[in-house]
C-alpha atoms as a PDB file:
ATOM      1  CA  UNK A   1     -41.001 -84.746 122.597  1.00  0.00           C
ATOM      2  CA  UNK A   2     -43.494 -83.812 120.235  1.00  0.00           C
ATOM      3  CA  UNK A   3     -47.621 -84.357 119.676  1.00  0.00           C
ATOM      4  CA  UNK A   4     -47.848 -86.068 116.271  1.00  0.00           C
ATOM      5  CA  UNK A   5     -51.502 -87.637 115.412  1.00  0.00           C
ATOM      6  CA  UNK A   6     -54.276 -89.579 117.269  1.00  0.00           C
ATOM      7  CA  UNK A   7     -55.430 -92.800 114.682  1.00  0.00           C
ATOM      8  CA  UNK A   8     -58.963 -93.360 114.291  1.00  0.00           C
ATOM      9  CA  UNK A   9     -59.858 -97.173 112.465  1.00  0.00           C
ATOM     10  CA  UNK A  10     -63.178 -96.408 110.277  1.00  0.00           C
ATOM     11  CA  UNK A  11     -65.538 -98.579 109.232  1.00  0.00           C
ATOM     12  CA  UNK A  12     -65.867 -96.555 106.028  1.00  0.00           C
ATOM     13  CA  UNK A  13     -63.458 -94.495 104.256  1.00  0.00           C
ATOM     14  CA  UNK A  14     -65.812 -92.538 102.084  1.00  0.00           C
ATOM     15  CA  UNK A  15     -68.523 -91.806 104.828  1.00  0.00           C
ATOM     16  CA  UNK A  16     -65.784 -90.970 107.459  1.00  0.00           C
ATOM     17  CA  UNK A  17     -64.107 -89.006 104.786  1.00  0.00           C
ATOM     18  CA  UNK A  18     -67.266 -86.828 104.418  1.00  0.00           C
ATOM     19  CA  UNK A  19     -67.669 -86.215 107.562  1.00  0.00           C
ATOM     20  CA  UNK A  20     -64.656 -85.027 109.047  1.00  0.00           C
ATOM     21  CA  UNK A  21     -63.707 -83.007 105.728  1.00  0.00           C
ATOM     22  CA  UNK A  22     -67.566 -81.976 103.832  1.00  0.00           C
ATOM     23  CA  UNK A  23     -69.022 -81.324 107.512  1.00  0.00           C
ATOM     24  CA  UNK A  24     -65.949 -80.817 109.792  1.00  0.00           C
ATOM     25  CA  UNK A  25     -63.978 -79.223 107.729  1.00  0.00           C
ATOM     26  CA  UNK A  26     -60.677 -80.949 107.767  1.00  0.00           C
ATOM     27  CA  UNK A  27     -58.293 -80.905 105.193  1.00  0.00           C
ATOM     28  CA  UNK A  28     -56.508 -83.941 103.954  1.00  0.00           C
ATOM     29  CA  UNK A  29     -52.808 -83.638 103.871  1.00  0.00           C
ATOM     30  CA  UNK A  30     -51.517 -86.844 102.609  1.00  0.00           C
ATOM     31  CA  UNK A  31     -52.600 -90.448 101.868  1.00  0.00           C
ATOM     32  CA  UNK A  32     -50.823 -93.927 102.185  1.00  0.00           C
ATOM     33  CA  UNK A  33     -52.226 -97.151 100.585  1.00  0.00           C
ATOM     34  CA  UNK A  34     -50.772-100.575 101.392  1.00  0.00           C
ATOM     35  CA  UNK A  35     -51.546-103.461  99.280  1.00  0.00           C
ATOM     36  CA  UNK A  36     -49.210-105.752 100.980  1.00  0.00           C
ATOM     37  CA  UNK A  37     -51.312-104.628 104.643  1.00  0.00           C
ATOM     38  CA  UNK A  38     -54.624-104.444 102.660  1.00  0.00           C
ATOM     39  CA  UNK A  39     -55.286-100.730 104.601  1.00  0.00           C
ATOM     40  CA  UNK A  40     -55.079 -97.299 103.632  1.00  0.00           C
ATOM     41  CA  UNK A  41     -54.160 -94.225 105.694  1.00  0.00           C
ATOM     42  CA  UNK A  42     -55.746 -90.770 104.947  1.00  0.00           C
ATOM     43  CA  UNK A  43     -54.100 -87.903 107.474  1.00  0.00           C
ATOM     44  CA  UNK A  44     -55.796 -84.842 107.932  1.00  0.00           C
ATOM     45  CA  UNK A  45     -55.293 -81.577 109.754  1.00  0.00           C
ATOM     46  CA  UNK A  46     -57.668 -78.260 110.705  1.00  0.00           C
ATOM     47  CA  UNK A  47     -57.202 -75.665 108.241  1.00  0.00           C
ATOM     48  CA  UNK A  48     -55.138 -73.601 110.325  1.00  0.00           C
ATOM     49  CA  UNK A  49     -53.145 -76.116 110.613  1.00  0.00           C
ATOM     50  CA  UNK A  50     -52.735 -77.896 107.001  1.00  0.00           C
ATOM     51  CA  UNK A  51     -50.205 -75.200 105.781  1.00  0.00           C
ATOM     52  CA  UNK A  52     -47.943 -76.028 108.460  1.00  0.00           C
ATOM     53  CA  UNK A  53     -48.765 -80.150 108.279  1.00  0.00           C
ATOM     54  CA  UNK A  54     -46.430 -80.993 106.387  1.00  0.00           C
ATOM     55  CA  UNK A  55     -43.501 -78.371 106.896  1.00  0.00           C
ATOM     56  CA  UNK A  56     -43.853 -78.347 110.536  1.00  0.00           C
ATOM     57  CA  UNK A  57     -45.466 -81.729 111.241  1.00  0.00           C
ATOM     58  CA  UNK A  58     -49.007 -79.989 113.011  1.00  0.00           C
ATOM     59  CA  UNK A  59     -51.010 -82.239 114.485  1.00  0.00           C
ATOM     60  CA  UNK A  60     -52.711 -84.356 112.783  1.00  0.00           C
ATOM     61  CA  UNK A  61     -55.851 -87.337 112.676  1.00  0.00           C
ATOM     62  CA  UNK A  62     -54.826 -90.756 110.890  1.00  0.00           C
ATOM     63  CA  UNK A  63     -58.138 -92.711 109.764  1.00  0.00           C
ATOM     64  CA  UNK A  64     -56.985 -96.280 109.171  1.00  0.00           C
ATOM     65  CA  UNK A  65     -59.546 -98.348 107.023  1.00  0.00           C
ATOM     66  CA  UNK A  66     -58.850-101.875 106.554  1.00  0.00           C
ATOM     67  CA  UNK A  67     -60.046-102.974 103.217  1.00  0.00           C
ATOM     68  CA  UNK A  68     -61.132-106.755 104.854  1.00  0.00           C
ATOM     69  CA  UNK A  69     -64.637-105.879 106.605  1.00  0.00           C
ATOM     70  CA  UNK A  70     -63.843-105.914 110.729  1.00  0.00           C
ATOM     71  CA  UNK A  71     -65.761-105.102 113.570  1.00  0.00           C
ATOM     72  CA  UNK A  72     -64.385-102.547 116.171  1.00  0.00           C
ATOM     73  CA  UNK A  73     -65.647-103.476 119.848  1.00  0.00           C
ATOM     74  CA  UNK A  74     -63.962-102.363 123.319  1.00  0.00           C
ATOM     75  CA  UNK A  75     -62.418 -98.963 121.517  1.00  0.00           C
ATOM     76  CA  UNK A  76     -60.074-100.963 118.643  1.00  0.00           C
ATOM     77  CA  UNK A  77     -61.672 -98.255 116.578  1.00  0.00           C
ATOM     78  CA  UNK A  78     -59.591 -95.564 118.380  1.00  0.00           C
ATOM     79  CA  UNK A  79     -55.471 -96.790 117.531  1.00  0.00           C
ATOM     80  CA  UNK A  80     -53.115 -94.702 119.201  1.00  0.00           C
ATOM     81  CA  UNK A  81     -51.484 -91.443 120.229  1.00  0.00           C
ATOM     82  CA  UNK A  82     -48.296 -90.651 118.545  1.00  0.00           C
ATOM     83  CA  UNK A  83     -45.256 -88.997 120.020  1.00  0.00           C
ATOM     84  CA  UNK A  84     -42.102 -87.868 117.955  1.00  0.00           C
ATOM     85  CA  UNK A  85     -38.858 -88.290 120.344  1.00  0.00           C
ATOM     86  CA  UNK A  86     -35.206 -86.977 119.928  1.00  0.00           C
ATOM     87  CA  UNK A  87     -33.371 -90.733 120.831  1.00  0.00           C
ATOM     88  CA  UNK A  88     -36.174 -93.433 120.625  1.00  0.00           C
ATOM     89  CA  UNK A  89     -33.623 -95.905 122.794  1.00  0.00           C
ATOM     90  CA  UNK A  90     -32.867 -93.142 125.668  1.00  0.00           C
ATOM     91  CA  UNK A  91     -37.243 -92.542 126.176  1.00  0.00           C
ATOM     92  CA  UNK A  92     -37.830 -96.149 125.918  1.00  0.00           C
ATOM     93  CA  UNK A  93     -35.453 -96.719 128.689  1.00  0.00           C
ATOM     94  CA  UNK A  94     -36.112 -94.117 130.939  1.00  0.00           C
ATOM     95  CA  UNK A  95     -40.138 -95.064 130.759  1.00  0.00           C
ATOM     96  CA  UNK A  96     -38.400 -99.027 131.446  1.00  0.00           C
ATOM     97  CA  UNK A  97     -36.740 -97.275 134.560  1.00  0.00           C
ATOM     98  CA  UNK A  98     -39.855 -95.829 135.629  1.00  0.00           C
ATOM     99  CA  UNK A  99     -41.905 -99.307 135.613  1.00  0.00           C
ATOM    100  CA  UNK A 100     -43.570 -99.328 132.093  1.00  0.00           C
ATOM    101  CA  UNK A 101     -43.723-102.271 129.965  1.00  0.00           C
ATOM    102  CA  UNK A 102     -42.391-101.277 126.348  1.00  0.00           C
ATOM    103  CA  UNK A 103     -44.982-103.237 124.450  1.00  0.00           C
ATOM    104  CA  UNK A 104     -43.400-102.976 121.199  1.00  0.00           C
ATOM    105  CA  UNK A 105     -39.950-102.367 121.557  1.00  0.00           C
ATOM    106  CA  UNK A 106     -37.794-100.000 119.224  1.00  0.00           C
ATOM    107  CA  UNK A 107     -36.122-103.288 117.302  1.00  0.00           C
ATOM    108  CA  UNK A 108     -35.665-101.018 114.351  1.00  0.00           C
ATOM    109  CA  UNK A 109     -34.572 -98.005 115.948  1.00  0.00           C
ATOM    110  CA  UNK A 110     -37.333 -95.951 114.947  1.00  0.00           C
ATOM    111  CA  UNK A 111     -40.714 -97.239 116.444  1.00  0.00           C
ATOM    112  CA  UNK A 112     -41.926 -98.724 119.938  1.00  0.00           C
ATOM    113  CA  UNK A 113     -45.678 -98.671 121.621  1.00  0.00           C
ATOM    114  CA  UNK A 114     -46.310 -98.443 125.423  1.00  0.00           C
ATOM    115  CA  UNK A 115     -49.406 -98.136 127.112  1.00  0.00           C
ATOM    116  CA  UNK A 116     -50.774 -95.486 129.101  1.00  0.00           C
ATOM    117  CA  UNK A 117     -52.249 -96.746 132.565  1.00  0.00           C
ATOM    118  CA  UNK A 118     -55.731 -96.796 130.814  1.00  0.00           C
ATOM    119  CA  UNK A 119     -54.518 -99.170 128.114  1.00  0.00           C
ATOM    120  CA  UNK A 120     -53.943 -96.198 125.690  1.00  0.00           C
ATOM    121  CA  UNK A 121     -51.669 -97.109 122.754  1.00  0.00           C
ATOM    122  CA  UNK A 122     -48.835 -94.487 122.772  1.00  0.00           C
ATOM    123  CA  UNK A 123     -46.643 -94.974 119.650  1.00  0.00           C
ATOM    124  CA  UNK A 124     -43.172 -93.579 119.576  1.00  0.00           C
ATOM    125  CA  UNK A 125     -41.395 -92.804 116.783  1.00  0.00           C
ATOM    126  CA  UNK A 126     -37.893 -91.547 116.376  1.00  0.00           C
ATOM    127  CA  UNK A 127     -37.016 -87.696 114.601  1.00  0.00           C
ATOM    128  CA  UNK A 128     -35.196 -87.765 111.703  1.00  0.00           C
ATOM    129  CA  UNK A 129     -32.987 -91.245 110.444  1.00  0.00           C
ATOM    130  CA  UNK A 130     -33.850 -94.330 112.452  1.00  0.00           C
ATOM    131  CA  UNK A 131     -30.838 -95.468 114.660  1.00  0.00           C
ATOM    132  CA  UNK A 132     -28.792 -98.571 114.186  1.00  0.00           C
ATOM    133  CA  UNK A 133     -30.230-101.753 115.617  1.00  0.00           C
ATOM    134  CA  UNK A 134     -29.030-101.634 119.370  1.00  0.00           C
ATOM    135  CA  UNK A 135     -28.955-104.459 121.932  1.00  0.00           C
ATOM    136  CA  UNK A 136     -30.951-104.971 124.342  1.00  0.00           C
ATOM    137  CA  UNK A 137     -34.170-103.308 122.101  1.00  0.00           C
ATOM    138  CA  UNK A 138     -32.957-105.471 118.968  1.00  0.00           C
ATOM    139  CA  UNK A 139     -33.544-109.104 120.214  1.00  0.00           C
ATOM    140  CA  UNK A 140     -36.252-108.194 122.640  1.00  0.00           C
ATOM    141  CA  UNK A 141     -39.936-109.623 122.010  1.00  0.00           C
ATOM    142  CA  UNK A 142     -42.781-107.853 121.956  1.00  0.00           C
ATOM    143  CA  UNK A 143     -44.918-107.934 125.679  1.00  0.00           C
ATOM    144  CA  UNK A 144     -48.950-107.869 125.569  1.00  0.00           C
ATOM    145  CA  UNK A 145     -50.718-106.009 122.968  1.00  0.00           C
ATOM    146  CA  UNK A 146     -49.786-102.349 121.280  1.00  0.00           C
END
């Protein structure tokens, strides 16, 4: 398993943006706009770290900003941890063994969300090529919120 980012939701790209890079000093390392999902995605990593962000996946923060206006109440403004695994169907069914509800299942062979006891978003995703669509993840509906 490995630590891959903790996603933020801001209010405000540009003011967040200054912030955590102009006073902070983050760096950003890439960027991901989605017109179809009206949000974009800015990832960003401590300098030490933004050589080796992209070559060796460092941990990194996701800001999420949602172009429509919403108001974040109850924590929605913190998203979720995310977790690289080696075999996204073998983790998923080992935490199903264990007693936890796989909120999201891995229908696509590459991502699922559980949550941590606290209600913690925890997003898996799988290393390298997704996996072929496998029963019983493919057909299984999502449980709750992720």
């Amino acid at each position: 398993m490995k630590y891959l980012h903790t996603m933020v939701r801001v209010a405000d790209l540009d003011t967040a943006l200054d912030f955590y890079v102009n006073t902070f000093g983050l760096q950003e390392i890439r960027r991901v706009k989605n017109e179809k999902g009206r949000f974009t995605l800015v990832f960003l990593a401590a300098s030490d770290d933004a050589g080796r962000a992209t070559s060796e996946k460092a941990p990194e923060i996701e800001l999420t900003w949602n172009w429509d206006p919403e108001s974040y109440s109850g924590g929605r403004n913190f998203g979720h941890l995310a977790y690289q695994v080696d075999d996204i169907y073998a983790f998923c069914k080992n935490l199903q063994d264990k007693g936890v509800t796989i909120n999201r299942p891995p229908r696509d062979g590459y991502m699922a969300f559980v949550k941590s006891p606290d209600g913690i978003s925890i997003e898996l995703l799988q290393k390298g090529e997704r996996k072929p669509p496998q029963e019983p993840w493919a057909s299984m509906e999502n449980t709750g919120s992720w």
